[in-house]
C-alpha atoms as a PDB file:
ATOM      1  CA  UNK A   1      29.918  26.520 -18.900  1.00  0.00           C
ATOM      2  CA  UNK A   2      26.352  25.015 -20.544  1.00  0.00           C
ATOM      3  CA  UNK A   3      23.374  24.847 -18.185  1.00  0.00           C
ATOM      4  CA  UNK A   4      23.282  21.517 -15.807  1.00  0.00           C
ATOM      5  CA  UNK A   5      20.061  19.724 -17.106  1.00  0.00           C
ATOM      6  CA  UNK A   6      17.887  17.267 -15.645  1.00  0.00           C
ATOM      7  CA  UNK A   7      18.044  18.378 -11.882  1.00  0.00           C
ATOM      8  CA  UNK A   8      14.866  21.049 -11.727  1.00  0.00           C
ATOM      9  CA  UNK A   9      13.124  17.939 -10.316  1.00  0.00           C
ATOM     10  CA  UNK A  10      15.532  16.923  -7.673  1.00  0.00           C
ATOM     11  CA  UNK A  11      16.151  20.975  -6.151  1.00  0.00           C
ATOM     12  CA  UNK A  12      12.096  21.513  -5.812  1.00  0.00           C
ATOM     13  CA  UNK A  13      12.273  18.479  -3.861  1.00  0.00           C
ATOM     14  CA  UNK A  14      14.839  19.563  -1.426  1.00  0.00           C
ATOM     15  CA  UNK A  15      13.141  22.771  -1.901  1.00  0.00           C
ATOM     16  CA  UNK A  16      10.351  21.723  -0.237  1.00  0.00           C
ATOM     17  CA  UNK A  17      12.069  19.455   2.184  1.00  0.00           C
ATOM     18  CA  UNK A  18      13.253  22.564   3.982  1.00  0.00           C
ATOM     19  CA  UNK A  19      10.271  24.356   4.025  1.00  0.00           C
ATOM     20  CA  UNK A  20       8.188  21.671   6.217  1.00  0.00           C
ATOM     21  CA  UNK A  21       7.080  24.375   8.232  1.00  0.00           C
ATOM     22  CA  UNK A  22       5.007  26.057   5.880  1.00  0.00           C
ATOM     23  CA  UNK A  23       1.805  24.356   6.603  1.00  0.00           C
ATOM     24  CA  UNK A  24       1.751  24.109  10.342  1.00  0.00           C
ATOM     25  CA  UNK A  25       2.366  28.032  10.368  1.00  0.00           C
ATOM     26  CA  UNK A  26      -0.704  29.031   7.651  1.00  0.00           C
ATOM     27  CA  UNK A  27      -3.328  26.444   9.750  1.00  0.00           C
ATOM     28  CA  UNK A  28      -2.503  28.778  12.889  1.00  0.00           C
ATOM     29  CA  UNK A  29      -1.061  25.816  14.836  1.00  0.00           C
ATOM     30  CA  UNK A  30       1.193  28.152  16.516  1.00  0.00           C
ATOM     31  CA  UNK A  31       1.129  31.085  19.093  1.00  0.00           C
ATOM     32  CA  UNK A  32       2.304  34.282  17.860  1.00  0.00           C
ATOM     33  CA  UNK A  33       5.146  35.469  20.154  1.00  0.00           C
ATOM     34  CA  UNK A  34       5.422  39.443  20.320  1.00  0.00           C
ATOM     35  CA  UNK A  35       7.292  42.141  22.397  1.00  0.00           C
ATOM     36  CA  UNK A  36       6.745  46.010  22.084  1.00  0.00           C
ATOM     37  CA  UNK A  37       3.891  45.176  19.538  1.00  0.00           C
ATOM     38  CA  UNK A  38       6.203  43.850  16.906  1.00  0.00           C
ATOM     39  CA  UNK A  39       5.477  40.348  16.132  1.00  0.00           C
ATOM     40  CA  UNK A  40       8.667  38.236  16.577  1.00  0.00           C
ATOM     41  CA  UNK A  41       7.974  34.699  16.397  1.00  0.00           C
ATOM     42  CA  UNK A  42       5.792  31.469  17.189  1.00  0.00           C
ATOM     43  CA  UNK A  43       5.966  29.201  19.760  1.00  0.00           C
ATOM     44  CA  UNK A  44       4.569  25.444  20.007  1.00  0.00           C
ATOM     45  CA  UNK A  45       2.090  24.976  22.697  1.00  0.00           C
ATOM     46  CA  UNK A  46       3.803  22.894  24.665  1.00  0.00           C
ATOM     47  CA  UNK A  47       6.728  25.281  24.869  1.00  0.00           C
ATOM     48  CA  UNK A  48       4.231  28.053  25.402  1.00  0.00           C
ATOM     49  CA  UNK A  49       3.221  26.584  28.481  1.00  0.00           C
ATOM     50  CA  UNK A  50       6.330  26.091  30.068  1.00  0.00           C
ATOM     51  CA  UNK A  51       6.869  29.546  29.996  1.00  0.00           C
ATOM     52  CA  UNK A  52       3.765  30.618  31.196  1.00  0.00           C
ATOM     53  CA  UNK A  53       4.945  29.036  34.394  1.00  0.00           C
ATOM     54  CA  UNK A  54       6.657  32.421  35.130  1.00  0.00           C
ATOM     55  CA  UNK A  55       3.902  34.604  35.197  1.00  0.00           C
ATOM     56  CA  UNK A  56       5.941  37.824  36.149  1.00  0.00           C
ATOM     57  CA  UNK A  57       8.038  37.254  32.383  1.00  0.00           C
ATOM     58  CA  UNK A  58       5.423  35.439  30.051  1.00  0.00           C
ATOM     59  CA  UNK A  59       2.096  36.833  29.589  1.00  0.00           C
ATOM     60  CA  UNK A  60      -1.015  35.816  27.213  1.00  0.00           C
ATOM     61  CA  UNK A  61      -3.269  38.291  25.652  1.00  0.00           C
ATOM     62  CA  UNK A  62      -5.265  38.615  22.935  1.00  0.00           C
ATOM     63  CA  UNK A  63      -4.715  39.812  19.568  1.00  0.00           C
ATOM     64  CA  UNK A  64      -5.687  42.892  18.817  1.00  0.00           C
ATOM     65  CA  UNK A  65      -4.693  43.512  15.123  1.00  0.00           C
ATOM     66  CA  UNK A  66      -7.863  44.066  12.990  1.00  0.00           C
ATOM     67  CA  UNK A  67      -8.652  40.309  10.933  1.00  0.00           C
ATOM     68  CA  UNK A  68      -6.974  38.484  14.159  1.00  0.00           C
ATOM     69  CA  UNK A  69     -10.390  36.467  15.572  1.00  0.00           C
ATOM     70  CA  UNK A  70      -9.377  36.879  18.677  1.00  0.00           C
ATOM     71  CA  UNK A  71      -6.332  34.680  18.283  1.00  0.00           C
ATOM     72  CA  UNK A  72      -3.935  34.878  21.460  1.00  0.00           C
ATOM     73  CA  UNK A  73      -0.524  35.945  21.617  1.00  0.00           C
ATOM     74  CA  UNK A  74       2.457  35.580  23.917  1.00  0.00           C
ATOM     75  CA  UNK A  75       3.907  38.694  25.120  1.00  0.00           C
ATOM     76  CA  UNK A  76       6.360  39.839  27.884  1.00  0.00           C
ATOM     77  CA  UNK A  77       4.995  41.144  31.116  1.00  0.00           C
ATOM     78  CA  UNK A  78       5.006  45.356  30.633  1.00  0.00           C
ATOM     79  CA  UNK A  79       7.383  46.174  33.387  1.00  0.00           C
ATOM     80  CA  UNK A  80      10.266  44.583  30.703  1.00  0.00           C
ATOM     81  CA  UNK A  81      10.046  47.657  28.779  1.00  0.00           C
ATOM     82  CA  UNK A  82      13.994  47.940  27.429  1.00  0.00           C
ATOM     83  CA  UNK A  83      15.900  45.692  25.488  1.00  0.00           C
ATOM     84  CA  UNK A  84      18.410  44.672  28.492  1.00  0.00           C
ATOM     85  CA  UNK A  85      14.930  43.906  30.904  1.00  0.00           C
ATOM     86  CA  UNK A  86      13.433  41.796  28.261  1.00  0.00           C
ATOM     87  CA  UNK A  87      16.675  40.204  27.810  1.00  0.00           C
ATOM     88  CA  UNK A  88      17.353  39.601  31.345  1.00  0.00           C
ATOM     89  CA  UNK A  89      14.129  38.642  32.508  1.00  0.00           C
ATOM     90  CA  UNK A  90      14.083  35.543  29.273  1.00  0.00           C
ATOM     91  CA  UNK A  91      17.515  34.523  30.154  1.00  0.00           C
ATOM     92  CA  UNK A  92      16.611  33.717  33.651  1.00  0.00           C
ATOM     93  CA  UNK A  93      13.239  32.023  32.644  1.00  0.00           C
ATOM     94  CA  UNK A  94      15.459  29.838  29.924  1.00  0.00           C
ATOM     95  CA  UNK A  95      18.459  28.626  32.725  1.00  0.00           C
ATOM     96  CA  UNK A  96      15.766  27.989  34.932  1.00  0.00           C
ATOM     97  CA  UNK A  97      14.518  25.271  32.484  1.00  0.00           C
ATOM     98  CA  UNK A  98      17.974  24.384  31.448  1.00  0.00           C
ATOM     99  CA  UNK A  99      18.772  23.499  34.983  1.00  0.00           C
ATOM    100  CA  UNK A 100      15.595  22.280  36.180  1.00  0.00           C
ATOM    101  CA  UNK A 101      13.891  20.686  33.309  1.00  0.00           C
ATOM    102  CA  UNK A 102      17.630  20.134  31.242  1.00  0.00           C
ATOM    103  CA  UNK A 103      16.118  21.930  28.270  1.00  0.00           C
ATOM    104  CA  UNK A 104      18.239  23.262  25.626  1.00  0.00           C
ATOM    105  CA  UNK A 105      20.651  20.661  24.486  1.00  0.00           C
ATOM    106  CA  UNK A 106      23.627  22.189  22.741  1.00  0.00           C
ATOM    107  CA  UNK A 107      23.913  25.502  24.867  1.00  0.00           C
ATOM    108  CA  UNK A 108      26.559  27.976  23.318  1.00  0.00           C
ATOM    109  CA  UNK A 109      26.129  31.133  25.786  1.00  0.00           C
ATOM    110  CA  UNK A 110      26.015  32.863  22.451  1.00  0.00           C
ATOM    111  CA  UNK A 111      23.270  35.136  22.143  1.00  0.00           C
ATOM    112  CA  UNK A 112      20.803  36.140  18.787  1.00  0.00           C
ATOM    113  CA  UNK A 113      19.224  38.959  18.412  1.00  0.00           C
ATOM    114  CA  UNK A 114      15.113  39.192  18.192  1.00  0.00           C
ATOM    115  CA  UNK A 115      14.610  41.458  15.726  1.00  0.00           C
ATOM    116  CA  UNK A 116      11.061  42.262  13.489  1.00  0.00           C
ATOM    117  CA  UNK A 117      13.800  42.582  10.410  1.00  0.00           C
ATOM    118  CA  UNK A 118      17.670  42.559   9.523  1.00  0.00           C
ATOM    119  CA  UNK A 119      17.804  46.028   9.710  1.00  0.00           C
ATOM    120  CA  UNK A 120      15.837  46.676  13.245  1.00  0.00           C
ATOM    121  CA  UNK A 121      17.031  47.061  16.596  1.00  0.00           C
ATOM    122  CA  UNK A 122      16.594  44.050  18.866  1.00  0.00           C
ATOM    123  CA  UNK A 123      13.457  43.941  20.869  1.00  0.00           C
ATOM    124  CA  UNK A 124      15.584  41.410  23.261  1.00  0.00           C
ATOM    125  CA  UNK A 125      18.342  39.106  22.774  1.00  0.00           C
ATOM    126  CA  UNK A 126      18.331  35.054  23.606  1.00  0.00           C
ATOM    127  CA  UNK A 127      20.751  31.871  24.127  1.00  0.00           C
ATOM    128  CA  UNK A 128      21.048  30.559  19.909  1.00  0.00           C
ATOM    129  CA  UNK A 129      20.241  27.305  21.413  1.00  0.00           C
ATOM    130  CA  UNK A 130      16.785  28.476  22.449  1.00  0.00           C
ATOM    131  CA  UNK A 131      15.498  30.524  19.298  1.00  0.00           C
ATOM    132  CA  UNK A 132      13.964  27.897  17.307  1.00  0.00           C
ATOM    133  CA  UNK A 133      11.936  27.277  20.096  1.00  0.00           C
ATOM    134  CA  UNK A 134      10.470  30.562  20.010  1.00  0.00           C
ATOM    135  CA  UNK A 135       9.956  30.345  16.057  1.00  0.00           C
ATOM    136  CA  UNK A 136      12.116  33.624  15.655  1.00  0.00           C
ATOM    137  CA  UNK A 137      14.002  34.716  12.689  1.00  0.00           C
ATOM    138  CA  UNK A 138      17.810  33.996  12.789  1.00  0.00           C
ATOM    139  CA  UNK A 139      20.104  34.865  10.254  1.00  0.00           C
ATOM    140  CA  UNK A 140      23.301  33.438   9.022  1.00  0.00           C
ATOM    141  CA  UNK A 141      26.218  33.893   6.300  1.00  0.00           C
ATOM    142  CA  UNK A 142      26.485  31.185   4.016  1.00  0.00           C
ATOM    143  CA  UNK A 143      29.810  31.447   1.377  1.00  0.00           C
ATOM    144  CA  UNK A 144      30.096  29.614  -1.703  1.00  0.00           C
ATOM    145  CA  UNK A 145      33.877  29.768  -1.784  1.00  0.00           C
ATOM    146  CA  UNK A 146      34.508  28.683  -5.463  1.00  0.00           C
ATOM    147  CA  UNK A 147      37.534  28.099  -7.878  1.00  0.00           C
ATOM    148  CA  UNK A 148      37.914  29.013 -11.724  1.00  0.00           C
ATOM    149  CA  UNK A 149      40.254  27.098 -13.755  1.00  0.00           C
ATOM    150  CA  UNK A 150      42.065  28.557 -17.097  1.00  0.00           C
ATOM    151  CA  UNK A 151      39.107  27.227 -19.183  1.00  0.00           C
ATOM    152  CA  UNK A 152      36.773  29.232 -17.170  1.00  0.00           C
ATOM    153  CA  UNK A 153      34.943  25.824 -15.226  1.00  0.00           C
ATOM    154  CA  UNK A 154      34.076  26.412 -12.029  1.00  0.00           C
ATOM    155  CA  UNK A 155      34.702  23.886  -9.047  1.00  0.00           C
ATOM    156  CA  UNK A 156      33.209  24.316  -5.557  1.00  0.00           C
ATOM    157  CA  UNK A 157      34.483  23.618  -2.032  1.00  0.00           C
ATOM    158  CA  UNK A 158      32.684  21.221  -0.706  1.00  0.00           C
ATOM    159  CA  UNK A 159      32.812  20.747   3.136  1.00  0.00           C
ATOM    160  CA  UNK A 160      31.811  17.313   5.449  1.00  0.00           C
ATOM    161  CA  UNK A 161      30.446  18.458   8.854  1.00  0.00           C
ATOM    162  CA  UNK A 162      32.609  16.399  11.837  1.00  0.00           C
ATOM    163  CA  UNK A 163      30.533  13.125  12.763  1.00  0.00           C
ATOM    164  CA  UNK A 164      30.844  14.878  16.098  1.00  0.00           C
ATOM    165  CA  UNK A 165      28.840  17.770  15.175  1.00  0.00           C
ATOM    166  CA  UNK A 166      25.177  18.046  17.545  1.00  0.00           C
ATOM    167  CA  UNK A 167      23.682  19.016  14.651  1.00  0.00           C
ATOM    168  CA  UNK A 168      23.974  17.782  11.175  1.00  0.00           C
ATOM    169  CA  UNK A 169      26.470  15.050  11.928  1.00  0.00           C
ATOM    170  CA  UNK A 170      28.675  14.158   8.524  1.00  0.00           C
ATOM    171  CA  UNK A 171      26.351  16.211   6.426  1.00  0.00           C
ATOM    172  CA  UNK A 172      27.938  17.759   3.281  1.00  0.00           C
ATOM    173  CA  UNK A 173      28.524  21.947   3.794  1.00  0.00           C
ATOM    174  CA  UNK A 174      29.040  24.937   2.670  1.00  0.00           C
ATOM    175  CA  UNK A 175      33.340  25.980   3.005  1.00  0.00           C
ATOM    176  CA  UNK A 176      32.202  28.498   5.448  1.00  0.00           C
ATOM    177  CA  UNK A 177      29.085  29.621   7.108  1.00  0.00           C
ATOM    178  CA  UNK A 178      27.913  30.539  10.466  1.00  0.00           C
ATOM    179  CA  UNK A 179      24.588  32.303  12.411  1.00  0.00           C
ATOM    180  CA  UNK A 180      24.259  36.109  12.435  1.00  0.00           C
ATOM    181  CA  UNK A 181      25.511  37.176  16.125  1.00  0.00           C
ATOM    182  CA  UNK A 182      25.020  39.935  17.704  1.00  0.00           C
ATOM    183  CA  UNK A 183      27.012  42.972  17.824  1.00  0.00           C
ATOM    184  CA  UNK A 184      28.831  41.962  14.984  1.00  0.00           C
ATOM    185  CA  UNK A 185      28.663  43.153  11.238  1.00  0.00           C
ATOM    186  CA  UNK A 186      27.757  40.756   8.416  1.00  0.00           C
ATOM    187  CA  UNK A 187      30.978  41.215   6.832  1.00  0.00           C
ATOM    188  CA  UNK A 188      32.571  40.831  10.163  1.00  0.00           C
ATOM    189  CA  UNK A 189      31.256  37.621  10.737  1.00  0.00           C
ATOM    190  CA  UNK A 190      31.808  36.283   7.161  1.00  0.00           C
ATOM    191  CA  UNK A 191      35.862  36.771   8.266  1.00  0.00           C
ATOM    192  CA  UNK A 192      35.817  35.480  11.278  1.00  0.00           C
ATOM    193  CA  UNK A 193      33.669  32.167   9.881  1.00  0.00           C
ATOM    194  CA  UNK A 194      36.247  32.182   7.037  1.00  0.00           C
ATOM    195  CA  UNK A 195      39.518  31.835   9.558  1.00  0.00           C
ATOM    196  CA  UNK A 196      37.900  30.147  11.927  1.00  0.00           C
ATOM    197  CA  UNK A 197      36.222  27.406  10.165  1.00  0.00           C
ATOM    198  CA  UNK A 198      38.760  26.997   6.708  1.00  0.00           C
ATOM    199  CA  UNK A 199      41.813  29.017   7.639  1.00  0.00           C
ATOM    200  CA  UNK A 200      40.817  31.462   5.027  1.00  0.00           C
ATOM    201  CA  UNK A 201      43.156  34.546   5.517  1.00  0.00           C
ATOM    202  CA  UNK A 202      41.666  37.798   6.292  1.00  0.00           C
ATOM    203  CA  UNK A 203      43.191  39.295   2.553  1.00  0.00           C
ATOM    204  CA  UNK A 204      41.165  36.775   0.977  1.00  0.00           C
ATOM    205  CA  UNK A 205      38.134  36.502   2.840  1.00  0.00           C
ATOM    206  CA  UNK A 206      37.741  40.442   2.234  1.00  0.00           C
ATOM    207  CA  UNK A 207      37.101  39.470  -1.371  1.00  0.00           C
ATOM    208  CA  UNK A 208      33.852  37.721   0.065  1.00  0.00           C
ATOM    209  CA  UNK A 209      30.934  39.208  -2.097  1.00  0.00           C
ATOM    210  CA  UNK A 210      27.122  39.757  -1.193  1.00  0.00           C
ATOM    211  CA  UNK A 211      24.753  38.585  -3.297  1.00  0.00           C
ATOM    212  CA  UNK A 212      21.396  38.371  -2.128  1.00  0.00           C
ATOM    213  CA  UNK A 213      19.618  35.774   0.153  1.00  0.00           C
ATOM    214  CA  UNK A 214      17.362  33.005   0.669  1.00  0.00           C
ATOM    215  CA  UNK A 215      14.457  32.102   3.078  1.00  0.00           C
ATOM    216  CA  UNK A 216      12.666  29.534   4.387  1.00  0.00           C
ATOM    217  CA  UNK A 217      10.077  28.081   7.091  1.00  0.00           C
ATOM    218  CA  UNK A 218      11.509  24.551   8.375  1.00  0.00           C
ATOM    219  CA  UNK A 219       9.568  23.415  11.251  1.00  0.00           C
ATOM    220  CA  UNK A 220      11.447  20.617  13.380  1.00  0.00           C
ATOM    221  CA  UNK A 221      11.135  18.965  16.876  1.00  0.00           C
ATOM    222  CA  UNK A 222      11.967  22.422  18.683  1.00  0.00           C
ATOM    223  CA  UNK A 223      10.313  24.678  17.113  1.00  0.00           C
ATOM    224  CA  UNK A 224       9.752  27.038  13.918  1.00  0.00           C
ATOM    225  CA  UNK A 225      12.684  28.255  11.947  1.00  0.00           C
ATOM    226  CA  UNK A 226      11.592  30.806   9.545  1.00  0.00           C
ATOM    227  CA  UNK A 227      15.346  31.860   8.919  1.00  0.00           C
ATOM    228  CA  UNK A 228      17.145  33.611   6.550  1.00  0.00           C
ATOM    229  CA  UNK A 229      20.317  32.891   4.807  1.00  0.00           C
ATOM    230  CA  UNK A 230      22.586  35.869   3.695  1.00  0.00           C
ATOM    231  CA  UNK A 231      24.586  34.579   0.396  1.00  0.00           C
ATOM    232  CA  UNK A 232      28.336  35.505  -0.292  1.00  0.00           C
ATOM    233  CA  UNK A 233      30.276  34.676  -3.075  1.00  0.00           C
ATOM    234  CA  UNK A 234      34.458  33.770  -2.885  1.00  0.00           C
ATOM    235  CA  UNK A 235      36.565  33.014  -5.484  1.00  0.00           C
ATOM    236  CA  UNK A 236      40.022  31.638  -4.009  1.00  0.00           C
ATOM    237  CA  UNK A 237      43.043  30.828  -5.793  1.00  0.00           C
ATOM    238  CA  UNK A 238      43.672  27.814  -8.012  1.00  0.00           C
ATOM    239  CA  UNK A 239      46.602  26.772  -4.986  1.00  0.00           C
ATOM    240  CA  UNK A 240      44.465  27.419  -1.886  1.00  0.00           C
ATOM    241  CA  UNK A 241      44.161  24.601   0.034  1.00  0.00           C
ATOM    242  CA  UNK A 242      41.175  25.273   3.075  1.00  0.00           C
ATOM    243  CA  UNK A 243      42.102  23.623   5.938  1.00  0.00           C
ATOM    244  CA  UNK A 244      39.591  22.824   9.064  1.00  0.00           C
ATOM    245  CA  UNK A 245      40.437  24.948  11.854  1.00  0.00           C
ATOM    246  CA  UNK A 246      37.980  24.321  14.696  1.00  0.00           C
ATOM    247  CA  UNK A 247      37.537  20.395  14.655  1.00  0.00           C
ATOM    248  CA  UNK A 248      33.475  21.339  13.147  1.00  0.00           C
ATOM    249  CA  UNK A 249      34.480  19.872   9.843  1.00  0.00           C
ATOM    250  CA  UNK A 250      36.077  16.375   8.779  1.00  0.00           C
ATOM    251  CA  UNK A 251      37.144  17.298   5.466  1.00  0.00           C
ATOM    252  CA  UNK A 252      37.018  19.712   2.573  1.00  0.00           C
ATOM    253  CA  UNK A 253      36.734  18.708  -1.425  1.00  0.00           C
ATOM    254  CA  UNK A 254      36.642  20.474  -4.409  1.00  0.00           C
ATOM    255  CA  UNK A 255      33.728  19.464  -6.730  1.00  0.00           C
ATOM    256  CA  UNK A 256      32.423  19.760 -10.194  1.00  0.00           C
ATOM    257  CA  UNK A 257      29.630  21.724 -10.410  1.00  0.00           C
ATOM    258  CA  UNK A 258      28.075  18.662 -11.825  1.00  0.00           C
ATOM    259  CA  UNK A 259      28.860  16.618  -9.344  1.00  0.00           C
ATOM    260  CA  UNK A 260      27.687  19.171  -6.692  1.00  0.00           C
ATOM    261  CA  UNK A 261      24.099  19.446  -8.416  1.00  0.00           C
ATOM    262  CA  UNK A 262      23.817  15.505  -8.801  1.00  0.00           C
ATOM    263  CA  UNK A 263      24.586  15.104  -5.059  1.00  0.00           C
ATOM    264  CA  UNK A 264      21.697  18.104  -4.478  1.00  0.00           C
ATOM    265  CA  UNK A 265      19.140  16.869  -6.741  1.00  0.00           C
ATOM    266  CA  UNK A 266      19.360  12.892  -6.118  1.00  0.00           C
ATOM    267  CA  UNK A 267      20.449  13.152  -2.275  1.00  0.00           C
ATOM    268  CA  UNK A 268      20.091  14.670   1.208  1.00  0.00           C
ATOM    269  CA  UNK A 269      23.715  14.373   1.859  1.00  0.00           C
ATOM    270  CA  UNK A 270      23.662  18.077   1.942  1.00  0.00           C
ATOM    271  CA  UNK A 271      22.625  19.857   4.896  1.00  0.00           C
ATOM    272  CA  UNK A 272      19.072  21.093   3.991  1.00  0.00           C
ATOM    273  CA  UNK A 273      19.424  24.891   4.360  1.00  0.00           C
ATOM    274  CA  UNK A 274      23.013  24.701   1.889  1.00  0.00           C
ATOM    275  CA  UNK A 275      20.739  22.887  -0.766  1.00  0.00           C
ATOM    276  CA  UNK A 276      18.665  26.220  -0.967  1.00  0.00           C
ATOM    277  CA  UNK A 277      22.482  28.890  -1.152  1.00  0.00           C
ATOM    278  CA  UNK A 278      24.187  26.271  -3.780  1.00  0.00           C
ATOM    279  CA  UNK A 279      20.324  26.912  -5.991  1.00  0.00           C
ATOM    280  CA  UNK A 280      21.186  30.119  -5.747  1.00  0.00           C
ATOM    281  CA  UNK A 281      24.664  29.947  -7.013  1.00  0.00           C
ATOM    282  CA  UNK A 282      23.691  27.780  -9.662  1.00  0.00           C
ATOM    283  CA  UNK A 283      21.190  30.297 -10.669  1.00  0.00           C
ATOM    284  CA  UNK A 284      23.329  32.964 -10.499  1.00  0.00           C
ATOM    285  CA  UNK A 285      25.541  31.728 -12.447  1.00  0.00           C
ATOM    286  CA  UNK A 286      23.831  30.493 -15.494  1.00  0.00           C
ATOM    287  CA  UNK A 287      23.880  26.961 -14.742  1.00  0.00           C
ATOM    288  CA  UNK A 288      20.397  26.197 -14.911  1.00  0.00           C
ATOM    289  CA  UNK A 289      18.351  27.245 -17.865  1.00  0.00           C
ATOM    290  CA  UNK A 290      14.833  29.077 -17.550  1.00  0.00           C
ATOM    291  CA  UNK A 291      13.684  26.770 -20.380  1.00  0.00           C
ATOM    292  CA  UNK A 292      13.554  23.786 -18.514  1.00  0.00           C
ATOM    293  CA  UNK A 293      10.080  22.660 -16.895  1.00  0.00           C
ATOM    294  CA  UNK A 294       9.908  23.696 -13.171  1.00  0.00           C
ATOM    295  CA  UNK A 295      11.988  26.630 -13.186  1.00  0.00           C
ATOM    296  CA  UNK A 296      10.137  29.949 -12.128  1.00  0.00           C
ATOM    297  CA  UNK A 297       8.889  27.630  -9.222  1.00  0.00           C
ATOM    298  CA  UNK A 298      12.269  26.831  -8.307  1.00  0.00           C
ATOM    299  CA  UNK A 299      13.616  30.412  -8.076  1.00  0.00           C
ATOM    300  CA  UNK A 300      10.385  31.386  -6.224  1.00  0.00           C
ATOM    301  CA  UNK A 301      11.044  28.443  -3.457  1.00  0.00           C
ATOM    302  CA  UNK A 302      14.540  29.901  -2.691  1.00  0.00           C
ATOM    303  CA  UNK A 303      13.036  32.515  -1.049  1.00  0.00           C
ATOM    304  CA  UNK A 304       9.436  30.868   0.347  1.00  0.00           C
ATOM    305  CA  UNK A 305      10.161  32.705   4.181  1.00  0.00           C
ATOM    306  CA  UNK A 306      10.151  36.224   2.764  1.00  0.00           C
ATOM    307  CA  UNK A 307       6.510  36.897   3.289  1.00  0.00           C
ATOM    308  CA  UNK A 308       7.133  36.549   7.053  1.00  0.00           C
END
């Protein structure tokens, strides 16, 4: 296929769309949330507050890392030493503001890990429905599940989030993606999402491929989201048919690249954070060209979080 032209433009914008939070977190709006002296987030101030409220969790101290001005952090109390007391002692601050203050709309007793990297153990582990509000990394698998026709065009599967959905609400998607849990394996999770979300059979979602990542720093009414996107790429069959599985999506299409970039570069029909994987792809793929105006910025945007 010839490089899609004309849409540079369009992706920095929804580049930078997604990356709202960028600003509030370099004028030091935020507090710096920490356990066992790893830096693992940053909390608003209001949300800060509420949890000093239990004194015997939530503790603030100041910064001692050298070029830190005294800035103040929030920390755990030091008798929650181990992963399971950290984790214990949050979950019972966060249902007592679910139950008394009815915080945390769209509880999924599903729990993230808080982790200074991919690769590092947990310092604790929290209700997903909580973690933007303590600005942590989360992680997800995002799959481009893509066709190839006999003249070598590619289509892509194009998913439309149920209008019931809490969050993103008849948004266009990716065929299959899901947060990072944990306990389980990237790959894993990538075949559970694929069954569970498109009826994607195990034998085909083990053809799933890693391919890198992107990054970003959204900020909305919660919280910070400086999350991180893990990219797969799936080429199905010509017959396959994806079918929705868990009542989470309304419909699936298959698209023209072209089509898919328009939407992208002249829309926000897309879910924000897919705009940033489908870049990617197109990148990846030699669908946009290097000469065209815009373009080293573009690539750099996809992963603007990294530095975190």
């Amino acid at each position: 296929m010839q490089p899609l032209t004309g849409h540079i433009p369009g992706f920095l914008q929804r580049i930078a769309e997604v990356n709202n939070g960028l600003e509030d977190l370099t004028a030091c709006q935020l507090v710096p949330f920490q356990a066992d002296g790893q830096r693992l987030g940053y909390l608003k101030q209001d949300f800060m507050q509420k949890l000093l409220q239990f004194p015997t969790v939530f503790v603030l101290q100041q910064q001692q890392a050298a070029g830190s001005s005294g800035r103040q952090v929030l920390t755990l109390a030091a008798e929650h030493a181990t992963m399971q007391q950290r984790s214990n002692a949050v979950a019972g601050v966060l249902e007592s503001l679910r139950k008394e203050q009815g915080m945390f709309s769209g509880w999924r007793d599903e729990l993230y890990p808080v982790t200074a990297a991919l690769d590092a153990p947990p310092a604790l582990l929290v209700e997903r429905a909580a973690a933007p509000l303590f600005g942590i990394r989360a992680y997800g698998v995002h799959v481009n599940g893509y066709v190839v026709g006999a003249d070598g065009s590619k289509k892509l599967w194009v998913a439309r989030r149920s209008k019931s959905k809490q969050t993103w609400p008849g948004k266009l998607d990716h065929i299959v993606a899901g947060g990072q849990p944990y306990g389980l394996s990237c790959a894993a999770n990538v075949a559970k999402e694929c069954w569970e979300e498109a009826g994607i059979p195990a034998e085909l979602a083990a053809a799933a491929a890693p391919v890198g990542f992107v990054s970003y720093v959204s900020m909305s009414e919660e919280g910070l989201k400086p999350d991180v996107l893990l990219c797969y790429d799936l080429q199905l069959p010509q017959d396959f048919v994806p079918q929705p599985q868990d009542g989470e999506v309304e419909e699936f299409m298959l698209w023209d690249l072209e089509k898919v970039a328009a939407t992208i570069s002249s829309s926000t029909e897309y879910k924000p954070n897919c705009c940033l994987v489908i870049i990617d792809f197109l990148v990846r793929h030699g669908l946009v060209a290097p000469e065209e105006a815009g373009y080293l910025r573009m690539v750099r945007g996809l992963h603007a979080g990294d530095p975190l």
